[in-house]
Protein backbone atom coordinates (compact mmCIF):
# COMPACT_ATOMS: atom_id res chain seq x y z
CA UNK A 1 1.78 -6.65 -26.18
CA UNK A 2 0.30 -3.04 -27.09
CA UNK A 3 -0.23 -2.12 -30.55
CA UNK A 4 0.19 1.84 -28.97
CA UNK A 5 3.25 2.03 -26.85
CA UNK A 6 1.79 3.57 -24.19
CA UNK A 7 4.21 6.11 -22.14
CA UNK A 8 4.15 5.54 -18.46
CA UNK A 9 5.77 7.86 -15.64
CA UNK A 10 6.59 5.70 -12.48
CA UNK A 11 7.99 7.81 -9.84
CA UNK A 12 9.59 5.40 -7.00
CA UNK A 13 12.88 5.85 -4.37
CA UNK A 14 12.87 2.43 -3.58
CA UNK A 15 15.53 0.75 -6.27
CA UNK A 16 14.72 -2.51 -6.29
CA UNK A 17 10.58 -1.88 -6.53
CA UNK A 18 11.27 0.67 -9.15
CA UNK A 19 13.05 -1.91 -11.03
CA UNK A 20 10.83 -4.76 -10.75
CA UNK A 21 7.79 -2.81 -11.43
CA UNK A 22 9.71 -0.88 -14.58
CA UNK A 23 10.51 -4.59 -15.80
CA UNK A 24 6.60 -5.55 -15.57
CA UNK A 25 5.55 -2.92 -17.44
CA UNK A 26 8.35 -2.86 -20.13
CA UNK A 27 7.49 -6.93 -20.29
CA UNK A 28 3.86 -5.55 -21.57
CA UNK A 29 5.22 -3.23 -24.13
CA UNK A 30 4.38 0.06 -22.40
CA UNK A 31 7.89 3.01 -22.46
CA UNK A 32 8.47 3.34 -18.95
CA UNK A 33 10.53 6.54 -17.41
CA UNK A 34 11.62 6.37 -13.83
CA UNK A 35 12.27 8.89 -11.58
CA UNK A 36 13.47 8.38 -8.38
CA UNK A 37 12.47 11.18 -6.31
CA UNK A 38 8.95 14.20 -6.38
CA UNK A 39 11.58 17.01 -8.29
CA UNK A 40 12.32 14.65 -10.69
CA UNK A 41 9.36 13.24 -11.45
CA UNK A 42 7.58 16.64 -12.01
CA UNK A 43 11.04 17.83 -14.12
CA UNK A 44 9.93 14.51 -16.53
CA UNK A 45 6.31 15.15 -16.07
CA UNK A 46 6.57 18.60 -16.87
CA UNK A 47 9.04 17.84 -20.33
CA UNK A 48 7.52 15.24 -21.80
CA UNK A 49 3.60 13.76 -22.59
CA UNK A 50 2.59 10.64 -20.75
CA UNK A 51 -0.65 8.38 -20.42
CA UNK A 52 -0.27 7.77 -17.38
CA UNK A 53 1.25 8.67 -14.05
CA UNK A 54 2.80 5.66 -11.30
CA UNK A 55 3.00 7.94 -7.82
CA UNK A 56 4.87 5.82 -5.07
CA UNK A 57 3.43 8.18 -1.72
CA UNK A 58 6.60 8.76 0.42
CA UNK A 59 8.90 10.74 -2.16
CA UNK A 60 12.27 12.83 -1.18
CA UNK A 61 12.12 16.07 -2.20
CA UNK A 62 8.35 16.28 -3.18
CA UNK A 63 6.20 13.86 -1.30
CA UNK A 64 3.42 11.67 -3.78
CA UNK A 65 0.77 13.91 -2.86
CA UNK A 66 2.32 17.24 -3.65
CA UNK A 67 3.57 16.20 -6.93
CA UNK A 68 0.52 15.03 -7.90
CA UNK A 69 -1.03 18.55 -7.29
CA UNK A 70 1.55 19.50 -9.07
CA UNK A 71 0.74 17.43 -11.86
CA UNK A 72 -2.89 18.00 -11.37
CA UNK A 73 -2.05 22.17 -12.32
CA UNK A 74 -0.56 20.82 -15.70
CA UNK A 75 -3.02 17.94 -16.84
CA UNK A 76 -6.45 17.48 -15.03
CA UNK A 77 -7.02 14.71 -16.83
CA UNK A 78 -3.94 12.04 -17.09
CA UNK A 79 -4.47 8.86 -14.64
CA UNK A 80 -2.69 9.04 -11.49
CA UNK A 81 -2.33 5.79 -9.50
CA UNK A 82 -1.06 5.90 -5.99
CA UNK A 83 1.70 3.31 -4.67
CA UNK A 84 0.41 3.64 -0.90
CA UNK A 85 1.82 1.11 2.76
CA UNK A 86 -0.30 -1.39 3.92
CA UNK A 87 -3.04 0.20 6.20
CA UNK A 88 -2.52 3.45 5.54
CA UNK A 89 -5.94 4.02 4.72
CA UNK A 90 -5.05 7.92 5.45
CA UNK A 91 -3.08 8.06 2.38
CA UNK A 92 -5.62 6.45 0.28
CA UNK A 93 -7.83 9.09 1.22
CA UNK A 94 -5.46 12.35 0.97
CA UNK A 95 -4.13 10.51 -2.49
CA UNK A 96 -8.05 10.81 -4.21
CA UNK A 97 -8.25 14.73 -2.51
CA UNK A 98 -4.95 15.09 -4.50
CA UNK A 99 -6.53 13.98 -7.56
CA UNK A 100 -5.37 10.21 -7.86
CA UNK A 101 -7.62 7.85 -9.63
CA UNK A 102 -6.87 4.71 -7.86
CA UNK A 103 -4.44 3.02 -5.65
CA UNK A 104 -2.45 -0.01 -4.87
CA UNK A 105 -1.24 -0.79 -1.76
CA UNK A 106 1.78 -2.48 -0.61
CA UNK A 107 2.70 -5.63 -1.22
CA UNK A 108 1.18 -5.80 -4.48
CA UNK A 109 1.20 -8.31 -7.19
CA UNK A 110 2.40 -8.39 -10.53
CA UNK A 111 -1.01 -9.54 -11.64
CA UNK A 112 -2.93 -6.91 -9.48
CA UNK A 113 -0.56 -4.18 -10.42
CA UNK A 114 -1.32 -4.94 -14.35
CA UNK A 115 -5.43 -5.02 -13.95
CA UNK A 116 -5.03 -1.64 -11.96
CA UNK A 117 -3.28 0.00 -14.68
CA UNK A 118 -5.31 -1.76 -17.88
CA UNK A 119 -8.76 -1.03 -16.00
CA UNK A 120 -7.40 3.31 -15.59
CA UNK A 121 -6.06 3.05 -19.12
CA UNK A 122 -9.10 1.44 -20.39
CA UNK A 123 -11.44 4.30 -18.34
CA UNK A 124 -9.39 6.85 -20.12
CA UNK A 125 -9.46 5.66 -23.12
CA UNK A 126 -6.01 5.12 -23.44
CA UNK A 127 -5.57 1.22 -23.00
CA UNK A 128 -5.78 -0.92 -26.92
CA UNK A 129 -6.97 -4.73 -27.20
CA UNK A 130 -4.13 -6.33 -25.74
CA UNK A 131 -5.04 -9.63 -27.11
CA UNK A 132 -5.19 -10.91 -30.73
CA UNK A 133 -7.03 -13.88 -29.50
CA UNK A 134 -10.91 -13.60 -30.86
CA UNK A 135 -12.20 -17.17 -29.39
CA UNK A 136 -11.53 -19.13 -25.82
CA UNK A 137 -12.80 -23.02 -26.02
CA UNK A 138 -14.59 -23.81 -22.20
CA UNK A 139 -14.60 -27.73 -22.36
CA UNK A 140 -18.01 -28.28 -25.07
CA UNK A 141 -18.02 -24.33 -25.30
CA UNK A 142 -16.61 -21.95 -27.39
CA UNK A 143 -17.06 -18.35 -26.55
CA UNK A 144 -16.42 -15.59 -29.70
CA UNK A 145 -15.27 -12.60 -28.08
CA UNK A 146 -16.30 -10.14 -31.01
CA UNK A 147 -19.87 -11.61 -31.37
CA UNK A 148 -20.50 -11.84 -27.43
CA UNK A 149 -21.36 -15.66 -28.28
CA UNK A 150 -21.46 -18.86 -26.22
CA UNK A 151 -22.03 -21.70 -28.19
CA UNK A 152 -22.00 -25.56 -27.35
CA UNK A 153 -24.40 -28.80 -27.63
CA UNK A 154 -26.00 -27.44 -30.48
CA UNK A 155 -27.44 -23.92 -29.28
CA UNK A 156 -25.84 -20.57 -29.79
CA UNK A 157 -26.70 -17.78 -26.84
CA UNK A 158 -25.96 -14.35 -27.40
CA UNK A 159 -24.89 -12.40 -24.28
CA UNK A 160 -24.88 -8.99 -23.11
CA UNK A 161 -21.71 -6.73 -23.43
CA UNK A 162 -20.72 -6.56 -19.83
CA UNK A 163 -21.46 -11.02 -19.10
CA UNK A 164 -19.07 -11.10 -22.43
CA UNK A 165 -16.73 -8.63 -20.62
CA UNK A 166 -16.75 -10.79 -17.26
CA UNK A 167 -16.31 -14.61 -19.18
CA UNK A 168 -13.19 -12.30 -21.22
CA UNK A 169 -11.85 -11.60 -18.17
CA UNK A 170 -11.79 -14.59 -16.50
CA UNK A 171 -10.95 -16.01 -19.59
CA UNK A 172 -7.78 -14.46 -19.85
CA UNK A 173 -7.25 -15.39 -16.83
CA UNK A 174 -8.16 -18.80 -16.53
CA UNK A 175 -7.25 -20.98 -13.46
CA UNK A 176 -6.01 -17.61 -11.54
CA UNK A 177 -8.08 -15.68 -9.13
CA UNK A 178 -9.43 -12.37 -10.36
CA UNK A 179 -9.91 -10.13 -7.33
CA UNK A 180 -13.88 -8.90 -6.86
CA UNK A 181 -13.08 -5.49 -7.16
CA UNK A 182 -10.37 -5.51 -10.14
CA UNK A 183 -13.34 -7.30 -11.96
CA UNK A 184 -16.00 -5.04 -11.34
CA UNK A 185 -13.62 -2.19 -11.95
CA UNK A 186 -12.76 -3.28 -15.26
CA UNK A 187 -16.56 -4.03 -16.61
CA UNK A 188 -18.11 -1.42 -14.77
CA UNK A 189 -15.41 1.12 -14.10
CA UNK A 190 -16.46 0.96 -10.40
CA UNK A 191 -16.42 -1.14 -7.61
CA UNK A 192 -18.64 -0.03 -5.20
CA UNK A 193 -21.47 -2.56 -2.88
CA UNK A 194 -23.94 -2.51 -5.24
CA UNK A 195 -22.21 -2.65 -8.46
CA UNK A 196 -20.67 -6.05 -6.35
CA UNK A 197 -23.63 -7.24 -5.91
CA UNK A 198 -24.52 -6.93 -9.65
CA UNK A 199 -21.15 -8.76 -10.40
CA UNK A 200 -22.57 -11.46 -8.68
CA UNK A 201 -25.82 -11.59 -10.85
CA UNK A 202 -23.88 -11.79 -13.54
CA UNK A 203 -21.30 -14.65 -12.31
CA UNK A 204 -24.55 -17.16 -11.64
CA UNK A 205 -26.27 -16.13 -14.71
CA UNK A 206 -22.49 -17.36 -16.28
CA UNK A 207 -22.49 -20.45 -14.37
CA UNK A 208 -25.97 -21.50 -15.80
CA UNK A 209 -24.89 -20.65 -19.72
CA UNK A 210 -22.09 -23.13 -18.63
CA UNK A 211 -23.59 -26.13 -16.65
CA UNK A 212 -24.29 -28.54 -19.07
CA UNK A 213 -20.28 -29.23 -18.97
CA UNK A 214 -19.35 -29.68 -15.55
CA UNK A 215 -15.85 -29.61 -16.10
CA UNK A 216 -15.82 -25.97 -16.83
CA UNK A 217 -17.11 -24.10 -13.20
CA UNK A 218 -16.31 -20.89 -12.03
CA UNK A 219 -15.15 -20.51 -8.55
CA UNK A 220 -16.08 -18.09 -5.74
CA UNK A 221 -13.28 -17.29 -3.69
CA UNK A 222 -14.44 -16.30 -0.65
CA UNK A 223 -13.52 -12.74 0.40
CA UNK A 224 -11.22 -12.84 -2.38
CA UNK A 225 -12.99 -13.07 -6.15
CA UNK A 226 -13.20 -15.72 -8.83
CA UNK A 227 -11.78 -18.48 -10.64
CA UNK A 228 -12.81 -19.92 -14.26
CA UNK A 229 -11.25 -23.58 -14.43
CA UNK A 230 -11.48 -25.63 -17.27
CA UNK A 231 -11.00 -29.21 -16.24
CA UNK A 232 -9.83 -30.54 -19.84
């Protein structure tokens, strides 16, 4: 849960997605207000202070992309994520020319839909430890979050901040896939081709701090991400 309730405008006509993704959030301790069509949202917007701003694209009354100008000639600076439809690569791009910071398209998941929002919170500045927990044990490892330390068989290895930012991540999400560009978005607050291909320095430098226990391996998922598995 969040030690700072963080306030959260989702803007959505569909009922029963506005619901389940109002639920998610709640279920993570953020204050969620829903408005269910571009008037309203800007009405709430425009009354109230939020941290961030949910923007499903198709709106009545005020389509996504004019209420985020909208928004835009309030607060230049409050995270705006787009709710876009499969494909509709169009949107994605008229979303960032109306000053969105990222996207998620259509059918999401509840997991994807949570790293989206901590890695735009955590850009702004906005998004608190969300975790009390300071150590993870990898099979003969233990890895100390706060002193970006692996240690195991008898040696201690310090790492750098963003290879303790990856193993946290993966960490936290142990046996689940984490997405290649949710990860790199979250260390490096970007996700473009070569800040992938970095990523993937980093995951084999990983896999070599933990080889000497081959029941802890992380997993490239091809076209997909990775998976940290701890066979214990």
């Amino acid at each position: 849960m969040n030690e700072v309730r963080i306030k959260v405008l989702l803007v959505e006509d569909d009922a029963s997605l506005g619901f389940v993704v109002q639920d998610i959030l709640k279920t993570e301790g953020y204050i969620v207000h829903l408005a269910t069509d571009g008037a309203e949202g800007l009405q709430k917007f425009s009354s109230q202070t939020y941290d961030l701003c949910l923007l499903d694209v198709m709106l009545p009354k005020k389509d996504g992309f004019t209420l985020a100008r909208d928004i835009r000639k309030q607060n230049d600076t409050v995270p705006i994520i787009f709710i876009t439809a499969k494909g509709m690569s169009q949107d994605k791009i008229e979303g960032f020319k109306s000053g969105a910071d990222d996207y998620i398209t259509k059918p999401f998941s509840q997991e994807e839909m949570l790293l989206r929002v901590k890695a735009i919170l955590k850009r702004s500045g906005k998004q608190q430890e969300e975790s009390s927990l300071k150590k993870y044990s990898l099979g003969k490892f233990e890895f100390d979050i706060e002193n970006y330390a692996l240690t195991g068989l008898g040696e201690e290895r310090k790492l750098t901040k963003k290879e303790a930012d990856l193993l946290r991540i993966l960490c936290e999400h142990r046996g689940k896939v984490v997405e290649r560009e949710l990860a790199a978005t979250l260390v490096w607050g970007e996700s473009s081709y070569f800040v992938g291909r970095s990523m993937d320095v980093f995951i084999t430098r990983l896999r070599k701090y933990l080889k000497d226990d081959p029941s802890v391996t992380i997993s490239n998922i091809h076209g997909v991400g990775f998976k940290l598995e701890n066979g214990e």
